[in-house]
C-alpha atoms as a PDB file:
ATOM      1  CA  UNK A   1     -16.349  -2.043  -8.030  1.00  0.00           C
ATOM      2  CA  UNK A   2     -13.975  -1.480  -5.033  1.00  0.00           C
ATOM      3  CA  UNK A   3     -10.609  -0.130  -3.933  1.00  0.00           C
ATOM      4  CA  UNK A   4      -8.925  -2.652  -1.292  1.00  0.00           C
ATOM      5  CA  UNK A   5      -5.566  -1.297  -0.562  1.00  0.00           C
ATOM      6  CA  UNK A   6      -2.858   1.128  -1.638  1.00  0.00           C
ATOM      7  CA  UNK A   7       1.019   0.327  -1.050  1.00  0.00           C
ATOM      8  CA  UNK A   8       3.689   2.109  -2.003  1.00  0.00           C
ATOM      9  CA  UNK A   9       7.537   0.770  -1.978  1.00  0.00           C
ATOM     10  CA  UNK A  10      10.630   2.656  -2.718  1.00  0.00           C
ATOM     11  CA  UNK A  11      13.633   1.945  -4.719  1.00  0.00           C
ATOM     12  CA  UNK A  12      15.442  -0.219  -1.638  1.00  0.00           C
ATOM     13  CA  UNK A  13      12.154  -2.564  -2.416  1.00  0.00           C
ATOM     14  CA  UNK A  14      10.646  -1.549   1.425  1.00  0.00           C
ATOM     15  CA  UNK A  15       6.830  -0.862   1.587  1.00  0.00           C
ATOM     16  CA  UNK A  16       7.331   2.698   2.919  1.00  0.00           C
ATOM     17  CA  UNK A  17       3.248   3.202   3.550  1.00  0.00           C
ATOM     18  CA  UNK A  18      -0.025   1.163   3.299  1.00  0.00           C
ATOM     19  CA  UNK A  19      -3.246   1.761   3.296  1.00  0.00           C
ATOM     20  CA  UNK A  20      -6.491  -0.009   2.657  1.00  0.00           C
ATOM     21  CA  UNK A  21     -10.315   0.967   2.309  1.00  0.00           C
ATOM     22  CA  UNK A  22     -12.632  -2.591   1.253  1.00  0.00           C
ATOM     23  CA  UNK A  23     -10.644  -5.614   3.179  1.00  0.00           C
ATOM     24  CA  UNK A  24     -12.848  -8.228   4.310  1.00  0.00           C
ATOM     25  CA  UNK A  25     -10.021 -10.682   5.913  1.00  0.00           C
ATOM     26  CA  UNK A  26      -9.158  -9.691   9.064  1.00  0.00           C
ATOM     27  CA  UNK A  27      -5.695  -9.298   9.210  1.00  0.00           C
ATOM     28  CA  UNK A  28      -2.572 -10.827  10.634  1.00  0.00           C
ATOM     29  CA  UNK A  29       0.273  -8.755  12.489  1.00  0.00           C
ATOM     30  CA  UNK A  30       3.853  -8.325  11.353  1.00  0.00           C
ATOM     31  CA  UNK A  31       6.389 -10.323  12.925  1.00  0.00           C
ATOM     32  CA  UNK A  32       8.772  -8.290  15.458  1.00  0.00           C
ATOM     33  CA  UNK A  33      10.490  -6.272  13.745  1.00  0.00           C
ATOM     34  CA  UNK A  34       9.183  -6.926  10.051  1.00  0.00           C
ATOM     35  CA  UNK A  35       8.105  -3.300   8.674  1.00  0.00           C
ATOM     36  CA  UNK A  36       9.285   0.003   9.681  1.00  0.00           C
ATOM     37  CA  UNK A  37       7.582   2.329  11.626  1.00  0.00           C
ATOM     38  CA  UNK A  38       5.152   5.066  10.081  1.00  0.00           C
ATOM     39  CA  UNK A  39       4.035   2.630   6.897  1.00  0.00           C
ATOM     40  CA  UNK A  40       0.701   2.020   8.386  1.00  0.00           C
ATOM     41  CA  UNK A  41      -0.877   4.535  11.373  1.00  0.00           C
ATOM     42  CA  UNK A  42      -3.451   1.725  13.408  1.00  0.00           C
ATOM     43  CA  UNK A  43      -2.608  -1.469  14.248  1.00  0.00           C
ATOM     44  CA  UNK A  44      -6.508  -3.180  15.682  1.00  0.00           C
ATOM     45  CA  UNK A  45      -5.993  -3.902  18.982  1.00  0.00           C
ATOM     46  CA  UNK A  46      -3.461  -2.157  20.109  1.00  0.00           C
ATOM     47  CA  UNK A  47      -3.335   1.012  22.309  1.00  0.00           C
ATOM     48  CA  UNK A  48      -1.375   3.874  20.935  1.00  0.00           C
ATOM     49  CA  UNK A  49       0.789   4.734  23.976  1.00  0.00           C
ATOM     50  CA  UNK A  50       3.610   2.623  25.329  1.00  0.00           C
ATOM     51  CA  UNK A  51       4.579   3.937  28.414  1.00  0.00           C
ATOM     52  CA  UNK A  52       2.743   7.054  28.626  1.00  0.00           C
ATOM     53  CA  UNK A  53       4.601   8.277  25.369  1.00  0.00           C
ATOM     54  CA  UNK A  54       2.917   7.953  21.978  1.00  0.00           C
ATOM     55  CA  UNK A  55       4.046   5.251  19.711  1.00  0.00           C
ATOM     56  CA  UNK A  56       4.798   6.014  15.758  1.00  0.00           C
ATOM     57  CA  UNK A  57       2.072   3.444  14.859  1.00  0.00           C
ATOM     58  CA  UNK A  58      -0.899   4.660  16.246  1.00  0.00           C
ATOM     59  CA  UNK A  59      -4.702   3.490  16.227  1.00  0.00           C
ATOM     60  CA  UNK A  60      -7.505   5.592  14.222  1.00  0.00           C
ATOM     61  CA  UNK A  61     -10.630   4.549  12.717  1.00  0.00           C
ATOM     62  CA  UNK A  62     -10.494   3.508   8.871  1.00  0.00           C
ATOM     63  CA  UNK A  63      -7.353   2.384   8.163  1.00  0.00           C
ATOM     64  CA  UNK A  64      -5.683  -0.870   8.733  1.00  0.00           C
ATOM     65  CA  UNK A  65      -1.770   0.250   9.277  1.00  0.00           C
ATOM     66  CA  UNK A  66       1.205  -2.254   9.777  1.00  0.00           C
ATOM     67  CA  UNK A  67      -1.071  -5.335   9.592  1.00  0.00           C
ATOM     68  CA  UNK A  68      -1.692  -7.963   6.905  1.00  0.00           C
ATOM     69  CA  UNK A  69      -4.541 -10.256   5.315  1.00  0.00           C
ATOM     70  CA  UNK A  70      -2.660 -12.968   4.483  1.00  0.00           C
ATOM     71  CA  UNK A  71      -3.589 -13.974   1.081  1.00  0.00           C
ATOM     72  CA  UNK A  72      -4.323 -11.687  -1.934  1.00  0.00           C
ATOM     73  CA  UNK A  73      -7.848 -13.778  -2.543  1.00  0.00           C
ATOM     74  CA  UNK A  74     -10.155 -10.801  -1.853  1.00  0.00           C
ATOM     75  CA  UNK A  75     -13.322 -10.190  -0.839  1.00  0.00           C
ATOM     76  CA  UNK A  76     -13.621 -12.724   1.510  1.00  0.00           C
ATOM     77  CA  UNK A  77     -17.137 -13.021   3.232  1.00  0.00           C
ATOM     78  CA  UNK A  78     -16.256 -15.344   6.268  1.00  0.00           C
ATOM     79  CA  UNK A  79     -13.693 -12.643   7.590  1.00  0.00           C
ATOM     80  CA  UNK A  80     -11.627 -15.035   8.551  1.00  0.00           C
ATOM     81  CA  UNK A  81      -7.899 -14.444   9.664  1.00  0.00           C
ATOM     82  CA  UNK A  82      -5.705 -15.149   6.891  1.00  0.00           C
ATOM     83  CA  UNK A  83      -2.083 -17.374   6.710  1.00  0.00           C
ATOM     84  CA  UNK A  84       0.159 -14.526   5.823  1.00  0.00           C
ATOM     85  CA  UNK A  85       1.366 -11.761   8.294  1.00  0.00           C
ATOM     86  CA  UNK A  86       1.549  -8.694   6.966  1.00  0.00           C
ATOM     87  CA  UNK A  87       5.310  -8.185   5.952  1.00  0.00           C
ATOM     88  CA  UNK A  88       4.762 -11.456   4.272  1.00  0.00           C
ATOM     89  CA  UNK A  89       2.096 -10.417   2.510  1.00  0.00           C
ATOM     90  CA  UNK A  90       4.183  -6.999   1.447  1.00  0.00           C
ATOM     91  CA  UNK A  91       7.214  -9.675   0.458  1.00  0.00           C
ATOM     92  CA  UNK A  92       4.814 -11.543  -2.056  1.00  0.00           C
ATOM     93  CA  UNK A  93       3.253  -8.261  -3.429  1.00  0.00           C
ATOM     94  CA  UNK A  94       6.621  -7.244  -4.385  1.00  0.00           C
ATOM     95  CA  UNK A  95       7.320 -10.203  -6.144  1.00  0.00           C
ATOM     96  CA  UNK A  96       4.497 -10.299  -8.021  1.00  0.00           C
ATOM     97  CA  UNK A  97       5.834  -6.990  -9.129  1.00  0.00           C
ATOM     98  CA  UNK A  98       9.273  -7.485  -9.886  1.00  0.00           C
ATOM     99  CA  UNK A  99       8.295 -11.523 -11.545  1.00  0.00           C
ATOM    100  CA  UNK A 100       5.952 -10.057 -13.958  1.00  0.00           C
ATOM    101  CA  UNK A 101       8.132  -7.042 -14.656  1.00  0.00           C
ATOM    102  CA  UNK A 102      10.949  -9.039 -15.520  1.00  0.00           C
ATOM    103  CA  UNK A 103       8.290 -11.198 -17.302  1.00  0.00           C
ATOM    104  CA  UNK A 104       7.385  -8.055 -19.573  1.00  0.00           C
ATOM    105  CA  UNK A 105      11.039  -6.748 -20.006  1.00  0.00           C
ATOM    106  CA  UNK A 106      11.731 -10.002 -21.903  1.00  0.00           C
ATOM    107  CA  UNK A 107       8.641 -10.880 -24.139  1.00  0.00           C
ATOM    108  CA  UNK A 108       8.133  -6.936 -24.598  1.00  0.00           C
ATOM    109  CA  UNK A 109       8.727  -5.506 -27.838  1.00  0.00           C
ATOM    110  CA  UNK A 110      10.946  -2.282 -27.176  1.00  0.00           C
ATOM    111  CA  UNK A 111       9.578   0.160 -24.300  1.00  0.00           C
ATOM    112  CA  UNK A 112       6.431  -1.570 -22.738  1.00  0.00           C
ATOM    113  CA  UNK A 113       5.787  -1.959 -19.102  1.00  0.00           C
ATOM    114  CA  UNK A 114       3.679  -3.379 -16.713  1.00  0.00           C
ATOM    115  CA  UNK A 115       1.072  -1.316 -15.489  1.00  0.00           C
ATOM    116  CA  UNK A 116      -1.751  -3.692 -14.162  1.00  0.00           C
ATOM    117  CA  UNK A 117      -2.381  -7.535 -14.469  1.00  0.00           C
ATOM    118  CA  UNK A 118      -5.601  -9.029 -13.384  1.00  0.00           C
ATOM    119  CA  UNK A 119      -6.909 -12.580 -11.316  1.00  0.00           C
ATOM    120  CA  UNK A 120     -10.199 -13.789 -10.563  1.00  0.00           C
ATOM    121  CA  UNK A 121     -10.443 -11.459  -7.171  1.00  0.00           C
ATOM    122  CA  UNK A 122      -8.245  -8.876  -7.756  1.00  0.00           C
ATOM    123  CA  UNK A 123      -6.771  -6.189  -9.858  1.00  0.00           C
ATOM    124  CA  UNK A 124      -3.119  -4.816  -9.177  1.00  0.00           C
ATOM    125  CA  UNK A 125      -1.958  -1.335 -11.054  1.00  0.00           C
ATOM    126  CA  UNK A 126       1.241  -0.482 -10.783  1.00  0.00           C
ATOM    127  CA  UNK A 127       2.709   3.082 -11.347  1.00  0.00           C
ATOM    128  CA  UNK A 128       6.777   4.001 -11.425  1.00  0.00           C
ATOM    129  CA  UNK A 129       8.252   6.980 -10.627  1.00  0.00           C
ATOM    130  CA  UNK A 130      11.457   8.153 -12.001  1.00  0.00           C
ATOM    131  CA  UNK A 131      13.080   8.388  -8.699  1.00  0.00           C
ATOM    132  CA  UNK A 132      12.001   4.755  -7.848  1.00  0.00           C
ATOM    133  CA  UNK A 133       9.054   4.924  -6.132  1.00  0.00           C
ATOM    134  CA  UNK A 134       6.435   2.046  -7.199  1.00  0.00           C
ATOM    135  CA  UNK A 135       2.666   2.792  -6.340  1.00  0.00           C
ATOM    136  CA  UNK A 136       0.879  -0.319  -5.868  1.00  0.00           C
ATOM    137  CA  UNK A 137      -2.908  -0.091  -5.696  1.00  0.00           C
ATOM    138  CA  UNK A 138      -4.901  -3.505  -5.631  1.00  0.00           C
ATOM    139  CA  UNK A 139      -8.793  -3.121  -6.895  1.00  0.00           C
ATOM    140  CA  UNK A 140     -11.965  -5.050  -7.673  1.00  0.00           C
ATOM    141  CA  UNK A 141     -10.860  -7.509 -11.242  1.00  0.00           C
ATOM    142  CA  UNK A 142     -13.381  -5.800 -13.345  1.00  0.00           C
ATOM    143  CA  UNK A 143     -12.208  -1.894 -12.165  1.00  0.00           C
ATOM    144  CA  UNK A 144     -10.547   0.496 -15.182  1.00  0.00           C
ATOM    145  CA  UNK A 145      -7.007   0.987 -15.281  1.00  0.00           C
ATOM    146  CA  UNK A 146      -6.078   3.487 -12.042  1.00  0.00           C
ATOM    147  CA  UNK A 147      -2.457   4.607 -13.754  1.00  0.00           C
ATOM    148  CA  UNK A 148      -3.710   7.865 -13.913  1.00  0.00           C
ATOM    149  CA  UNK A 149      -4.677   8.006 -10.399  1.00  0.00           C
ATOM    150  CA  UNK A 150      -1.835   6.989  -9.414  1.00  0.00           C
ATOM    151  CA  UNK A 151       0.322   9.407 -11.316  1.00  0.00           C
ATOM    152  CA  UNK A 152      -1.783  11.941  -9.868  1.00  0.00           C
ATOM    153  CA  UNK A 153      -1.703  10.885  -6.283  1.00  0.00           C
ATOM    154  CA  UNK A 154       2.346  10.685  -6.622  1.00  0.00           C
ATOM    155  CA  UNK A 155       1.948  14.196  -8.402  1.00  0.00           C
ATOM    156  CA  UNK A 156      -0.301  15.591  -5.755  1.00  0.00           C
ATOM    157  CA  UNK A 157      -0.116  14.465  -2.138  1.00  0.00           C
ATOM    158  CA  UNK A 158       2.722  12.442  -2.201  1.00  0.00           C
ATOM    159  CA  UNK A 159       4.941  15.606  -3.779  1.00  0.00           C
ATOM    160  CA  UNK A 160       3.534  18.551  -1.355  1.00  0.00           C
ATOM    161  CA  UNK A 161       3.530  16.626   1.514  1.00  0.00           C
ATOM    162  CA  UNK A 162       6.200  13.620   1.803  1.00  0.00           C
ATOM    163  CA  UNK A 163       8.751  15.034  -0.932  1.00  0.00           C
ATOM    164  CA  UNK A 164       8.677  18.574  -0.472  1.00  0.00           C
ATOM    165  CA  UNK A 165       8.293  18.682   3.260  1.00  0.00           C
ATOM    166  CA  UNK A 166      11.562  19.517   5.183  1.00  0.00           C
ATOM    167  CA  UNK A 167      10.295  17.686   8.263  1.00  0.00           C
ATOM    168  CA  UNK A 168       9.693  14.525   6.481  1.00  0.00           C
ATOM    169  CA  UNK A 169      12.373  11.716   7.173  1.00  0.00           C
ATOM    170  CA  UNK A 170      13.053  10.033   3.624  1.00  0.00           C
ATOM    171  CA  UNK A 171      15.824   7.088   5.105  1.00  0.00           C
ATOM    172  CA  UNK A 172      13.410   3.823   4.466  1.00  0.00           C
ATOM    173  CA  UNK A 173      15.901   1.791   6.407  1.00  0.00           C
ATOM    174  CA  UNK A 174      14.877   3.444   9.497  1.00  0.00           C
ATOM    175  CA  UNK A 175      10.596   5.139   8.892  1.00  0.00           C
ATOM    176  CA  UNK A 176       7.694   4.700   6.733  1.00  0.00           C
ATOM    177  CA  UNK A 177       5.965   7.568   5.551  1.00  0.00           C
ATOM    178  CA  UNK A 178       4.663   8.477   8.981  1.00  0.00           C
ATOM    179  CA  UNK A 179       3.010  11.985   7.931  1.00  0.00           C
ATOM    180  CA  UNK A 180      -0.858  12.281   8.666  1.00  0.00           C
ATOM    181  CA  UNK A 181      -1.252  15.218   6.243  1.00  0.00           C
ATOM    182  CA  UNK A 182      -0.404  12.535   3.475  1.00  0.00           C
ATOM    183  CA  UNK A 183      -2.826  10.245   4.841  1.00  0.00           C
ATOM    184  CA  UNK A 184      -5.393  12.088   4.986  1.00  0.00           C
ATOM    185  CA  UNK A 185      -5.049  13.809   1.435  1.00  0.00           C
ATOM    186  CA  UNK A 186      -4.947   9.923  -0.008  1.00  0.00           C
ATOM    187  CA  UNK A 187      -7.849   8.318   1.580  1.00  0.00           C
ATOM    188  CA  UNK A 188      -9.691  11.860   0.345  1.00  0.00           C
ATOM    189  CA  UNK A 189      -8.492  11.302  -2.876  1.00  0.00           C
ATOM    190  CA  UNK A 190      -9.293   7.421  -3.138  1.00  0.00           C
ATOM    191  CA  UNK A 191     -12.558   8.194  -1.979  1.00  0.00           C
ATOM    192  CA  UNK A 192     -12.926  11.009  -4.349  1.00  0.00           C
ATOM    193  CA  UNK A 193     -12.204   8.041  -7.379  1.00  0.00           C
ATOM    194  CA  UNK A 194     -15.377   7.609  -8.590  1.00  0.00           C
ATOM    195  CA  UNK A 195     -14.834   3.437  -8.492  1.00  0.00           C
ATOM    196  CA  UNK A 196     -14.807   4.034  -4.491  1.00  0.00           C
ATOM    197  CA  UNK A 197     -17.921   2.266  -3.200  1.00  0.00           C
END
């Protein structure tokens, strides 16, 4: 079992950061102008200074940042590129999300709510904060439910060093969650998962 990718959107519906560990597609760029700077911190291919000043999306090893595979039909063997660019990609994630949701909300019996659904390839968990934050996490279909990973990433990294830093911009209409602190707590963590192969 595998982890493929973590997103996490806030209440406005914008994927504020992305991550991913086990993609085989290469993936596609966003259009001009699609996501906001800071959701993802490499983009393959690109250098990270414009100018001879650094640029807010910048190029490290591991992580696929501001990018997209395309299609959520994972693992893919051939590596191929896929259809979708990656703001497209973040469009149809979130309306998975808010479809099945809604879905729940009106076959549900009182207070149940979605918190994973599963396809042939994939798994997607979903945990909710209070404040609106939605932490996406998409997995290997046969993986255990990762809700309580989740909560614990939101009640660990995500609160000592995104919420509770003063430095941290939280407008998504203008950055991502461009902190590397944060990143590097959350790949340590998903790693740490004992599903992480």
């Amino acid at each position: 079992m595998t982890i493929y990718s973590l997103y996490i959107f806030d209440r406005h519906c914008t994927c504020v950061y992305y991550q991913d560990w086990h993609r085989s597609k290469r993936p596609r760029p966003a259009s001009s102008g699609g996501i906001l700077p800071g959701v993802s911190n490499a983009i393959s291919g690109l250098s990270d200074t414009q100018g001879g000043q650094r640029s807010s999306i910048t190029p490290s090893g591991g992580t696929v940042v501001a990018v997209g595979n395309g299609e959520l039909d994972w693992p893919d063997t051939a590596g191929s590129m896929s259809a979708l660019s990656f703001d497209e990609e973040v469009k149809l994630v979130y309306g998975i999300i808010l479809s099945l949701k809604q879905m729940v909300k009106k076959m549900a019996v009182k207070d149940d709510t979605l918190v994973n659904y599963r396809t042939s390839t994939y798994k997607l968990h979903l945990y909710e904060t209070m404040t609106g934050y939605r932490f996406v996490i998409l997995t290997d279909p046969h993986a255990e439910s990762l809700r309580f990973a989740l909560r614990q990433l939101y009640t660990g990294p995500f609160l000592d060093y995104v919420v509770r830093n003063p430095l941290m911009v939280m407008d998504s209409k203008e950055q991502g969650i461009d902190n590397e602190l944060f990143r590097a707590a959350t790949d340590r963590f998903i790693r740490g998962l004992s599903m992480y192969n």
